[in-house]
PDB file of N, CA and C in Angstrom:
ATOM      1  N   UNK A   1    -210.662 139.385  60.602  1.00  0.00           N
ATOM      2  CA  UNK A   1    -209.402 139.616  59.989  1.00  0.00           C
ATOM      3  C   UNK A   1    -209.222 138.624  58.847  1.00  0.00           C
ATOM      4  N   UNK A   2    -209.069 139.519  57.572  1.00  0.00           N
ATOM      5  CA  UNK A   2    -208.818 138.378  56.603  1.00  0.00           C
ATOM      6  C   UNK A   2    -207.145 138.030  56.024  1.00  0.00           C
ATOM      7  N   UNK A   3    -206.452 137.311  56.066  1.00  0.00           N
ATOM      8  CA  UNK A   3    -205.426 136.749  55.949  1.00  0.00           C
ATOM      9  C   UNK A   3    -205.313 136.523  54.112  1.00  0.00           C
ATOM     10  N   UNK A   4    -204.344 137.328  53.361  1.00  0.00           N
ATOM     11  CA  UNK A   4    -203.665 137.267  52.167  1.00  0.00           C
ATOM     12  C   UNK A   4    -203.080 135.973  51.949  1.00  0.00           C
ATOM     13  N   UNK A   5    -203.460 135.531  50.775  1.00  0.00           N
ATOM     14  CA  UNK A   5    -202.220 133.987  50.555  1.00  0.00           C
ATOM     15  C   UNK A   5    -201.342 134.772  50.251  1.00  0.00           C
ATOM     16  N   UNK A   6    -200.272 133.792  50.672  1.00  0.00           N
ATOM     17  CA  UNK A   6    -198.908 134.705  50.591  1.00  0.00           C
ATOM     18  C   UNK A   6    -198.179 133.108  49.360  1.00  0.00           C
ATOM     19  N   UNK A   7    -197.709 134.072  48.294  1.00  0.00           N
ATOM     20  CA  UNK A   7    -197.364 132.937  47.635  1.00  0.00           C
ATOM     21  C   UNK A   7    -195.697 132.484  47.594  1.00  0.00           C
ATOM     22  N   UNK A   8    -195.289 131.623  47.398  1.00  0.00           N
ATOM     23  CA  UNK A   8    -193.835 131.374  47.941  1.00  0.00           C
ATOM     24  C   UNK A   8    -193.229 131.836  46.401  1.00  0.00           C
ATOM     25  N   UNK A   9    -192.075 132.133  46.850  1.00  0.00           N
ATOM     26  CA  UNK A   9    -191.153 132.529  46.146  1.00  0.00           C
ATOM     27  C   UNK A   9    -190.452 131.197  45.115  1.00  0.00           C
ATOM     28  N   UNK A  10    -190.286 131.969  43.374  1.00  0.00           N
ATOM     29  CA  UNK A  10    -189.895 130.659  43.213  1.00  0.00           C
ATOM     30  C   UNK A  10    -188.652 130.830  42.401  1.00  0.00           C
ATOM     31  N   UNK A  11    -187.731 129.804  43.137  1.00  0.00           N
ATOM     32  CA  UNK A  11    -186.435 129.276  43.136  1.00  0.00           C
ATOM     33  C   UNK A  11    -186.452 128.218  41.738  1.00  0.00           C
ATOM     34  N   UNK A  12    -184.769 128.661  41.214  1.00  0.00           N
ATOM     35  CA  UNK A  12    -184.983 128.654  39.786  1.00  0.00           C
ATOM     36  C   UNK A  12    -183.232 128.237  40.135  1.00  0.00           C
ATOM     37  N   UNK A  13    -182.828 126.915  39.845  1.00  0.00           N
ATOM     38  CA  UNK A  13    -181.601 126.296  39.780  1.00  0.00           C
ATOM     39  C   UNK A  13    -181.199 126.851  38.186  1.00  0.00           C
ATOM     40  N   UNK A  14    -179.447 126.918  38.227  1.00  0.00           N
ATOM     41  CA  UNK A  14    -178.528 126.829  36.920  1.00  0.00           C
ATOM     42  C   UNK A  14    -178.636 125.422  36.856  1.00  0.00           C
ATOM     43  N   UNK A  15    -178.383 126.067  35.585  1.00  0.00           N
ATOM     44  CA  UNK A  15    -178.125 124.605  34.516  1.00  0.00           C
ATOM     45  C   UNK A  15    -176.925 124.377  34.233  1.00  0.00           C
ATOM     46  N   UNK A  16    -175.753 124.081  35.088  1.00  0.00           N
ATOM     47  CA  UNK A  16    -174.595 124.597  34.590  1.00  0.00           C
ATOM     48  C   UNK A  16    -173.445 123.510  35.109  1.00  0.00           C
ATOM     49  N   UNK A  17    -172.357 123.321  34.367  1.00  0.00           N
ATOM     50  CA  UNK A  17    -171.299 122.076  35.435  1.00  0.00           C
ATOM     51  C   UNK A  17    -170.176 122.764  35.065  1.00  0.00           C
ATOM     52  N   UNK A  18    -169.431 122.579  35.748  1.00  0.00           N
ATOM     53  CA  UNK A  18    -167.780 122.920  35.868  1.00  0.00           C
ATOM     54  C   UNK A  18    -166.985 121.832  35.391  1.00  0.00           C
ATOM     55  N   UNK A  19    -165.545 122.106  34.833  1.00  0.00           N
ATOM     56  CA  UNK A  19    -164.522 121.512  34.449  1.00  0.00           C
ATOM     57  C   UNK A  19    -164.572 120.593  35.470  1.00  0.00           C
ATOM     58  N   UNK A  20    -164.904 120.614  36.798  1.00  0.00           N
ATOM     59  CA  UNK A  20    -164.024 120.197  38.131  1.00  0.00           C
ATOM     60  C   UNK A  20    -165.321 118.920  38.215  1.00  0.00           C
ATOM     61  N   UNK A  21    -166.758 119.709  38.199  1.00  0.00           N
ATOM     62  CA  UNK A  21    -167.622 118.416  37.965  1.00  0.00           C
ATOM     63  C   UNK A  21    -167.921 117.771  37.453  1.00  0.00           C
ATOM     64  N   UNK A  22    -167.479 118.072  35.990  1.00  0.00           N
ATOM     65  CA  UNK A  22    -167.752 116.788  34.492  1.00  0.00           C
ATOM     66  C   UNK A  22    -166.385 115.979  34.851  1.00  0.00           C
ATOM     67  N   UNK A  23    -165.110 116.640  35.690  1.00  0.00           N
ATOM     68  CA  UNK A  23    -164.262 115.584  35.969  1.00  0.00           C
ATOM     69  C   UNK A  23    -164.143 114.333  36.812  1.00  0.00           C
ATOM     70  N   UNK A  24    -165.190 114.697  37.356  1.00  0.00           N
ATOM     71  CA  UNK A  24    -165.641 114.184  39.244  1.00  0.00           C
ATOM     72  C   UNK A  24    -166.304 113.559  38.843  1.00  0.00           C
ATOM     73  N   UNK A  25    -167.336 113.564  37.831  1.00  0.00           N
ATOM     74  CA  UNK A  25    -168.350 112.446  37.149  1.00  0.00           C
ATOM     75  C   UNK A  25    -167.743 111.375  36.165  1.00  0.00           C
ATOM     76  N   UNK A  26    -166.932 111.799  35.902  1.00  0.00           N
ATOM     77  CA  UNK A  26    -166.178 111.101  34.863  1.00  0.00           C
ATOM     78  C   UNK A  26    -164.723 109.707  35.324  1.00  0.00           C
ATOM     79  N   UNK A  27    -164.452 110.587  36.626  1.00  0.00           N
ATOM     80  CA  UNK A  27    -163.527 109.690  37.467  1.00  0.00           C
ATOM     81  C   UNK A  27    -164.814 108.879  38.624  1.00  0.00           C
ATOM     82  N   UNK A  28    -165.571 109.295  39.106  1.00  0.00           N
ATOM     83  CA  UNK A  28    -166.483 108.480  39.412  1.00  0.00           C
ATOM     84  C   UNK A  28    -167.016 107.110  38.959  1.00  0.00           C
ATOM     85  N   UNK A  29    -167.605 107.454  37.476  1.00  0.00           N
ATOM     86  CA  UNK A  29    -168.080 106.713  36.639  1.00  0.00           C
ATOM     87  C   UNK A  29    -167.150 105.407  36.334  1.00  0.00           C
ATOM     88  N   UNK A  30    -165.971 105.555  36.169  1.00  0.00           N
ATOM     89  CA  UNK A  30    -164.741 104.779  36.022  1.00  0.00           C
ATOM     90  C   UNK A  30    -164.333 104.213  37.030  1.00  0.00           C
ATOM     91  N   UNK A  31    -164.209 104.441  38.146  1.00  0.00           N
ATOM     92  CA  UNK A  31    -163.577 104.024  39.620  1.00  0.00           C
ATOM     93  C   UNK A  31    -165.178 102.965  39.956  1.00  0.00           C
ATOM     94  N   UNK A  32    -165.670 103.506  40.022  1.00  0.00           N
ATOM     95  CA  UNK A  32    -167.581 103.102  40.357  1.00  0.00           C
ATOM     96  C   UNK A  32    -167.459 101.507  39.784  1.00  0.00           C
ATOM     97  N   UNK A  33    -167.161 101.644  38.630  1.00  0.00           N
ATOM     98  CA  UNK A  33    -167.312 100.520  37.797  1.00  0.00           C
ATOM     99  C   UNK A  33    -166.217  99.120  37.480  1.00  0.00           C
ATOM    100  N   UNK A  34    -165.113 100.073  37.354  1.00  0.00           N
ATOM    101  CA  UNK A  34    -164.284  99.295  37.228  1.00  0.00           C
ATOM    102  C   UNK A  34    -163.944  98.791  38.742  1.00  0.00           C
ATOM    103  N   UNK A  35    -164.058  99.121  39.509  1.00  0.00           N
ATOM    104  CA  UNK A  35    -163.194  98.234  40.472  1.00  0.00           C
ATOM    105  C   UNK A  35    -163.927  97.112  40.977  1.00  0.00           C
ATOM    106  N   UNK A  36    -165.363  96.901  40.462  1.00  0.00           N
ATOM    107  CA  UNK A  36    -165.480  95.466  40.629  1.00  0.00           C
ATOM    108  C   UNK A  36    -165.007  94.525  39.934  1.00  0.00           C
ATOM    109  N   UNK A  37    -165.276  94.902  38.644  1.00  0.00           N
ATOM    110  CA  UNK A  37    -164.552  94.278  37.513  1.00  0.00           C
ATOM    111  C   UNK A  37    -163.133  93.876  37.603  1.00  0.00           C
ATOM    112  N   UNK A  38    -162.300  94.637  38.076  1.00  0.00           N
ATOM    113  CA  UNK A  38    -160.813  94.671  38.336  1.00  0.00           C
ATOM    114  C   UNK A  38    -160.495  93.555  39.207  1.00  0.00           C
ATOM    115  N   UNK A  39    -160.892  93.720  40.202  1.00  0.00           N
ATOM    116  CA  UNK A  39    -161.115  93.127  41.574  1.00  0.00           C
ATOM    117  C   UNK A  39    -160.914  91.470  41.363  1.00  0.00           C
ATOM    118  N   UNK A  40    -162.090  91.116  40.707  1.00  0.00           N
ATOM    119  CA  UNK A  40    -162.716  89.569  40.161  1.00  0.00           C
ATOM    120  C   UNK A  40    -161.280  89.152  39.105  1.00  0.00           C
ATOM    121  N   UNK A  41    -161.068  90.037  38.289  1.00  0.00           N
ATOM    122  CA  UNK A  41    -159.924  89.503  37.409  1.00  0.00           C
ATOM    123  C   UNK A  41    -158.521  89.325  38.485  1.00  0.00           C
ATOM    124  N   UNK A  42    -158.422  90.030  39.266  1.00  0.00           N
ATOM    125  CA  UNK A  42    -157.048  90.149  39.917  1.00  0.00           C
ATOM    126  C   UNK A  42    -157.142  88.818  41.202  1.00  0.00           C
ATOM    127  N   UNK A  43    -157.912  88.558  41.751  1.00  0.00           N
ATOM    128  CA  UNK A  43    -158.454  87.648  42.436  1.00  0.00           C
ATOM    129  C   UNK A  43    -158.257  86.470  42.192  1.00  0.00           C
ATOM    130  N   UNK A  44    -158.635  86.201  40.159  1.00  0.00           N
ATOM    131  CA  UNK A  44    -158.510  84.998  39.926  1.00  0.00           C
ATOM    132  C   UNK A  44    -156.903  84.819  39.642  1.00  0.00           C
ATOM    133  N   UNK A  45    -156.493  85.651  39.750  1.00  0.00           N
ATOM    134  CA  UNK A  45    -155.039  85.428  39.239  1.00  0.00           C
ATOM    135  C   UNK A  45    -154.300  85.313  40.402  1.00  0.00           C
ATOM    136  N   UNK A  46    -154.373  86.037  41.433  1.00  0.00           N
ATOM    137  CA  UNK A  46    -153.242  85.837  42.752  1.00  0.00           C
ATOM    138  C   UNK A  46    -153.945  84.516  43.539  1.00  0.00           C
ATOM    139  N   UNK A  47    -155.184  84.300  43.668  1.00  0.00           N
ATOM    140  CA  UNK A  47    -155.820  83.366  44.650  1.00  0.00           C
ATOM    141  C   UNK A  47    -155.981  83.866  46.488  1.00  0.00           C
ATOM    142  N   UNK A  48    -155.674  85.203  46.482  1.00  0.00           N
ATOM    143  CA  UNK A  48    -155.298  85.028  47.775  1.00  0.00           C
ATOM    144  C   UNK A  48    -156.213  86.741  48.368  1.00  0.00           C
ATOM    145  N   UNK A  49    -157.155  86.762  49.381  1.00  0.00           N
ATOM    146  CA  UNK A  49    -157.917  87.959  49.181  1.00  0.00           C
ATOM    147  C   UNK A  49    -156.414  88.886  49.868  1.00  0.00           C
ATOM    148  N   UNK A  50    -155.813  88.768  50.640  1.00  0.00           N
ATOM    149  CA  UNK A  50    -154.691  89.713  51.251  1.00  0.00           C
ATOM    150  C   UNK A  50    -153.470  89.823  50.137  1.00  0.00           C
ATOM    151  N   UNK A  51    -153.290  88.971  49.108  1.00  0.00           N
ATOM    152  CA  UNK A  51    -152.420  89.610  48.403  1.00  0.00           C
ATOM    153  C   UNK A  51    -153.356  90.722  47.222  1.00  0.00           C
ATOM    154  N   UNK A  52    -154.271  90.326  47.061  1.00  0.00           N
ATOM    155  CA  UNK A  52    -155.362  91.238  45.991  1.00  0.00           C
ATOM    156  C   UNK A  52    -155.411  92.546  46.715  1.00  0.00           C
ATOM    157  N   UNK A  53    -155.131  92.750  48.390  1.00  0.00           N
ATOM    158  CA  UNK A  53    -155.132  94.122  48.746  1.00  0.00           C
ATOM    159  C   UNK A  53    -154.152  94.886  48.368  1.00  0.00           C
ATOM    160  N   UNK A  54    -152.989  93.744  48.427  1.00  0.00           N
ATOM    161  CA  UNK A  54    -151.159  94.384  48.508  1.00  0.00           C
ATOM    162  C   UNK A  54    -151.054  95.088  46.797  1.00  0.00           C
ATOM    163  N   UNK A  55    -151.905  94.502  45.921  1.00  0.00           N
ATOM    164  CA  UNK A  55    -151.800  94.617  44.577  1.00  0.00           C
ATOM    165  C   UNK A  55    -152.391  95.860  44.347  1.00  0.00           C
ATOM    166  N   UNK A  56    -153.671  95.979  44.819  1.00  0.00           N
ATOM    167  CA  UNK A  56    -154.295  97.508  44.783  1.00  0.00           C
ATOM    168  C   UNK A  56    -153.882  98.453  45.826  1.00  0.00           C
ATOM    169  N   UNK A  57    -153.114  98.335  47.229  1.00  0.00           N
ATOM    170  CA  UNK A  57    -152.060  99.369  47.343  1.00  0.00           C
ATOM    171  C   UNK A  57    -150.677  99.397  46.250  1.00  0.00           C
ATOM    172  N   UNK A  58    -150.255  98.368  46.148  1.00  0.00           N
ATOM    173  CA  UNK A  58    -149.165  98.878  45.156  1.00  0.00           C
ATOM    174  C   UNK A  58    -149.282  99.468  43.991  1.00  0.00           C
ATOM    175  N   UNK A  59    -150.513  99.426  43.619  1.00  0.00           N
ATOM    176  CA  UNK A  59    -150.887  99.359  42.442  1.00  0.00           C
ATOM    177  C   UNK A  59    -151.030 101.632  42.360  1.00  0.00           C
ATOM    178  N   UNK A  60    -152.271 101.852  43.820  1.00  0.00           N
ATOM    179  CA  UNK A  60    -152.018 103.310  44.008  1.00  0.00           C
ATOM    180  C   UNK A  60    -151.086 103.562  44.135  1.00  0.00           C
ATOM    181  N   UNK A  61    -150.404 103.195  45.092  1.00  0.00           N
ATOM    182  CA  UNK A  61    -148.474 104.067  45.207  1.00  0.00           C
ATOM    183  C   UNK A  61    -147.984 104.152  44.087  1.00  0.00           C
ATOM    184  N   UNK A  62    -148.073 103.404  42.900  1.00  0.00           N
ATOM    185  CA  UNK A  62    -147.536 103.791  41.349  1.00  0.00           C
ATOM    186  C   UNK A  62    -148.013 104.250  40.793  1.00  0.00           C
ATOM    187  N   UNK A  63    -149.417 104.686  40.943  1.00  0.00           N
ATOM    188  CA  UNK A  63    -150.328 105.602  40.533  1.00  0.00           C
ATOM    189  C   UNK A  63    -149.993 106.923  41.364  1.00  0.00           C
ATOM    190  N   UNK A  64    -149.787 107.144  42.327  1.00  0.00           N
ATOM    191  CA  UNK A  64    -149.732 108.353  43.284  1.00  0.00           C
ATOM    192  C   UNK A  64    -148.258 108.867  42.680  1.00  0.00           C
ATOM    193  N   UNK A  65    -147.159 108.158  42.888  1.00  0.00           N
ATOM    194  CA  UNK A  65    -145.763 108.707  42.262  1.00  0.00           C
ATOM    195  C   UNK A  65    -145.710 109.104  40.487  1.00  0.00           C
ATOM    196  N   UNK A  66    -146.534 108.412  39.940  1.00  0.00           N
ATOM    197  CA  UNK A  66    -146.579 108.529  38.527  1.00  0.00           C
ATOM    198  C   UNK A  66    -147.177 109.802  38.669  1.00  0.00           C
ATOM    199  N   UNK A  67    -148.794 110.496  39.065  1.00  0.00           N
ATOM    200  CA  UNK A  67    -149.059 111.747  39.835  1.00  0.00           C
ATOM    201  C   UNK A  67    -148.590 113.046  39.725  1.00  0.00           C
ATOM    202  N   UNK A  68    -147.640 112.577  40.575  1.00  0.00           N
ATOM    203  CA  UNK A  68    -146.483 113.320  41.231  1.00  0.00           C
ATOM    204  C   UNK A  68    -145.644 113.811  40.748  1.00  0.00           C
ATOM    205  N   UNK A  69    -145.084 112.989  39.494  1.00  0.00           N
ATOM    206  CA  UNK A  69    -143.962 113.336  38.489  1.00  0.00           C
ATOM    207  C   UNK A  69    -144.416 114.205  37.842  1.00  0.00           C
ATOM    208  N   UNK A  70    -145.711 114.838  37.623  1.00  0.00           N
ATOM    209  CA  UNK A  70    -145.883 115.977  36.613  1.00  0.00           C
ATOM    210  C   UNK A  70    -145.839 117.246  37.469  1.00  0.00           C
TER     211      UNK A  70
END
């Protein structure tokens, strides 16, 4: 019995991005980066690692309501 190569099928990706994923890369890229950077500056200024948290929650909640208003 002789056995055929059987050749695989070939799979062929789009080339393609969405509004939703050049946005997702773009808020990535920014969040990714900056918040070390942020972090180190805000740090040297309060002195204190638990108030540097209170600053970046307060900091979202005025970001989240600002948000919100549109």
């Amino acid at each position: 019995m002789t056995a055929t190569p059987v050749q695989p099928q070939r799979v062929e990706f789009v080339r393609a991005i969405s509004r939703l994923d050049a946005t997702a890369l773009v808020v990535g890229s920014m969040i990714g980066s900056g918040i070390f950077i942020v972090s180190a500056d805000i740090l040297r200024q309060v002195h204190s690692p638990g108030l540097l948290l209170f600053v970046w929650v307060l900091s979202g909640v005025v970001t989240l309501l600002g948000a919100l208003s549109y």
